[in-house]
C-alpha atoms as a PDB file:
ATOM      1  CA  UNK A   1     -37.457 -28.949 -56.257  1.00  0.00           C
ATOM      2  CA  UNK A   2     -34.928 -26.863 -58.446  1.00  0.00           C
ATOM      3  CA  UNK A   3     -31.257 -26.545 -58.119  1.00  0.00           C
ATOM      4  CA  UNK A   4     -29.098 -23.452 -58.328  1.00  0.00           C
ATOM      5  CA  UNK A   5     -25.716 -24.203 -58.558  1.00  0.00           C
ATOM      6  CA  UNK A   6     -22.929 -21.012 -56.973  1.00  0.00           C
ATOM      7  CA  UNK A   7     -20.422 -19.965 -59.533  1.00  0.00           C
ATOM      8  CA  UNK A   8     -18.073 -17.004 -59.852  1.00  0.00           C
ATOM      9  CA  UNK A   9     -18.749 -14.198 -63.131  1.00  0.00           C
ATOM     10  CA  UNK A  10     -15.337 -14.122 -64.697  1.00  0.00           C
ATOM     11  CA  UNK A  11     -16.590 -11.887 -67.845  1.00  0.00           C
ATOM     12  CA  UNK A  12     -19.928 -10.030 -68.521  1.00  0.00           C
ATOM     13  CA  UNK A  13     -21.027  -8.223 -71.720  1.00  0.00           C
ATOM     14  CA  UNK A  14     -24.100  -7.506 -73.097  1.00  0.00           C
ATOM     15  CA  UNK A  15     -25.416  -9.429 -76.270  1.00  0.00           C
ATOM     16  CA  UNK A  16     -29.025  -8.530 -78.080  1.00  0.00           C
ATOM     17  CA  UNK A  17     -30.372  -6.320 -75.761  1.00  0.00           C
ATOM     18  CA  UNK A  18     -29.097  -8.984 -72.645  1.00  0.00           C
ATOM     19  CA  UNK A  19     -26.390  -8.774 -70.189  1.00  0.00           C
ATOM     20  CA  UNK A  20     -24.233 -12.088 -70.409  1.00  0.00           C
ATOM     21  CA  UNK A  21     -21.410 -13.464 -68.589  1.00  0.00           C
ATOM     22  CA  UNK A  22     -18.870 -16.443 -68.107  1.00  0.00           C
ATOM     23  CA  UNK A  23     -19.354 -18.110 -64.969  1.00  0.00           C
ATOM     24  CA  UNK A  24     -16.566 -20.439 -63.691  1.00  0.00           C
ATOM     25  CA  UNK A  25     -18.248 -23.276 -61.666  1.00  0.00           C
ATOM     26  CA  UNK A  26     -15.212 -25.083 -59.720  1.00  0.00           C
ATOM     27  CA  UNK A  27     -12.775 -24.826 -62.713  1.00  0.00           C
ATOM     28  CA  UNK A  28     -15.922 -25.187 -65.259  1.00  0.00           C
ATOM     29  CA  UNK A  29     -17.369 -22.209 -67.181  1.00  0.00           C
ATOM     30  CA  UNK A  30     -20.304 -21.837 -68.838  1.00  0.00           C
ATOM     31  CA  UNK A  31     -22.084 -18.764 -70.404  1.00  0.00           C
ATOM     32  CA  UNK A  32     -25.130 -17.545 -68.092  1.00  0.00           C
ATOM     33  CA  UNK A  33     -27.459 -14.544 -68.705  1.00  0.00           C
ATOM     34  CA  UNK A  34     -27.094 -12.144 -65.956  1.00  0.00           C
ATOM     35  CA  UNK A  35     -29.949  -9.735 -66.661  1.00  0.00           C
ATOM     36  CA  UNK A  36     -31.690 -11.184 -63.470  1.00  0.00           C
ATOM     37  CA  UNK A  37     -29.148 -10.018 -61.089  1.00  0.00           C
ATOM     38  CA  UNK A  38     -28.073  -6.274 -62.708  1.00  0.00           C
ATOM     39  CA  UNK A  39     -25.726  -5.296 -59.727  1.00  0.00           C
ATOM     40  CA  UNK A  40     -23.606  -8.389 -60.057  1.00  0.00           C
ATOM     41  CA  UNK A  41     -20.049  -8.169 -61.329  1.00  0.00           C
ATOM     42  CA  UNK A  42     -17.113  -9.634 -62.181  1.00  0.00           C
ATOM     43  CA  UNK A  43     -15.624 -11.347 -59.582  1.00  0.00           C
ATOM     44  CA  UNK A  44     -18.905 -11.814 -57.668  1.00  0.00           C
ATOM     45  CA  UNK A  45     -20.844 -15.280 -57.007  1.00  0.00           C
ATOM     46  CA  UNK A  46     -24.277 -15.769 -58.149  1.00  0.00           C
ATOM     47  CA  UNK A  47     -26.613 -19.098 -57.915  1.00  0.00           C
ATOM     48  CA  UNK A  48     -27.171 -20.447 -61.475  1.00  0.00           C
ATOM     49  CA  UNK A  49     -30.220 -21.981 -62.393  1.00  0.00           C
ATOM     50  CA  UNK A  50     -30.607 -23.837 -66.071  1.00  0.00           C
ATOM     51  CA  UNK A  51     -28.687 -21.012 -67.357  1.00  0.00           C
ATOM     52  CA  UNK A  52     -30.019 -18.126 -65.588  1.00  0.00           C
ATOM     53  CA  UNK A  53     -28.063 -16.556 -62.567  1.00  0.00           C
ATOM     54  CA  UNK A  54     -31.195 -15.686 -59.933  1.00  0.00           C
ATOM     55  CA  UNK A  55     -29.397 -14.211 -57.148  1.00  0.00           C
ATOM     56  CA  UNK A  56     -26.456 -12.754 -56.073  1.00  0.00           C
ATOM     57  CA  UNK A  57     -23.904 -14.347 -52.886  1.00  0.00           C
ATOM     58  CA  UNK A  58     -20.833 -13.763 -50.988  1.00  0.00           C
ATOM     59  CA  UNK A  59     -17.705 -16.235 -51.189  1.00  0.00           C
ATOM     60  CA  UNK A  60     -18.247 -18.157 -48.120  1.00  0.00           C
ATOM     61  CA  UNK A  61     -21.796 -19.009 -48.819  1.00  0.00           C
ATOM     62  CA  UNK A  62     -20.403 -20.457 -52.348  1.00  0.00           C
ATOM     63  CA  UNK A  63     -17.834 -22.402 -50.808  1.00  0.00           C
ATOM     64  CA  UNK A  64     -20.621 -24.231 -48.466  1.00  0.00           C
ATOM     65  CA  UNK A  65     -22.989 -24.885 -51.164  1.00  0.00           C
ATOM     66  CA  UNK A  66     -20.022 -26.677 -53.052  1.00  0.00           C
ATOM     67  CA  UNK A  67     -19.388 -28.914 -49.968  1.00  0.00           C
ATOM     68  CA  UNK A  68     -22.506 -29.512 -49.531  1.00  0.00           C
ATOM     69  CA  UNK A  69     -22.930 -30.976 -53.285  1.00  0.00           C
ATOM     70  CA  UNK A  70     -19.534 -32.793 -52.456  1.00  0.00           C
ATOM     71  CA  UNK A  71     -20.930 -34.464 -49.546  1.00  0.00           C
ATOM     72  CA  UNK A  72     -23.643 -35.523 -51.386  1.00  0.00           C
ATOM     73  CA  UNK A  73     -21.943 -36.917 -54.839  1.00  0.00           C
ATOM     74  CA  UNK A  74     -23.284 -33.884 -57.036  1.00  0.00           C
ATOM     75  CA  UNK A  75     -19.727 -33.051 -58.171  1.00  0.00           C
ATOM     76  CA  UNK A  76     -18.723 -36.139 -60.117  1.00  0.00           C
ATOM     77  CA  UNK A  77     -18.088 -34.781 -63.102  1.00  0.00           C
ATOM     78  CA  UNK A  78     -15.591 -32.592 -61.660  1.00  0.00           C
ATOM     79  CA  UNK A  79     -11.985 -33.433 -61.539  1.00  0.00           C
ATOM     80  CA  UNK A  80      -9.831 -34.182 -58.472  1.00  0.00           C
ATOM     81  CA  UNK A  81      -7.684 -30.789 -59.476  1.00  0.00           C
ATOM     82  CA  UNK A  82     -11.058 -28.902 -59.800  1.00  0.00           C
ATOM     83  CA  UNK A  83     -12.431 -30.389 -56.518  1.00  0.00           C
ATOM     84  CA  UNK A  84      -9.297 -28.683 -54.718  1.00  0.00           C
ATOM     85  CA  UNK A  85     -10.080 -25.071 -55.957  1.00  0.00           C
ATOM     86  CA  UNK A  86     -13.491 -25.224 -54.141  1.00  0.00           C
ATOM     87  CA  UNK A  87     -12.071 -26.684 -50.477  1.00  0.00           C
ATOM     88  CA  UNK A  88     -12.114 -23.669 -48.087  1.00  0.00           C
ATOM     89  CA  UNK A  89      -8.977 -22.906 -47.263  1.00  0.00           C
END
């Protein structure tokens, strides 16, 4: 079983020939290549997987993927301050 983690595109460009972006996960950001999911944008969510993003999803399904990896102690790297951003409000 593989994990895809949600995470927002805050930036996108391409780079050689490959559309790039940064993708804040819960106050983290990492660079992801985006060529996977072409009509995804800044300001969207997509599910990450080992660098790749492989589909696009809305807000609310984001949010409930990040509780679910709270409830089950995926998100201990994360601090307390980033753990707040991702609580539905």
């Amino acid at each position: 079983m593989c994990l895809g983690i949600p995470g927002e595109i805050i930036a996108a460009r391409d780079e050689n020939g490959l559309r790039v972006g940064s993708v804040r996960f819960a106050g983290i950001t990492r660079q992801v290549c985006l060529q996977y999911v072409p009509e995804a944008a800044v300001g969207d969510f997509v599910v990450v997987h080992v660098g790749f993003a492989i589909s696009k999803i809305d807000r609310e399904e984001a949010e409930r993927s990040y509780r679910i990896l709270e409830d089950l102690g995926q998100t201990s790297e994360l601090t307390d301050d980033q753990r707040a951003r991702i609580k539905p409000s």
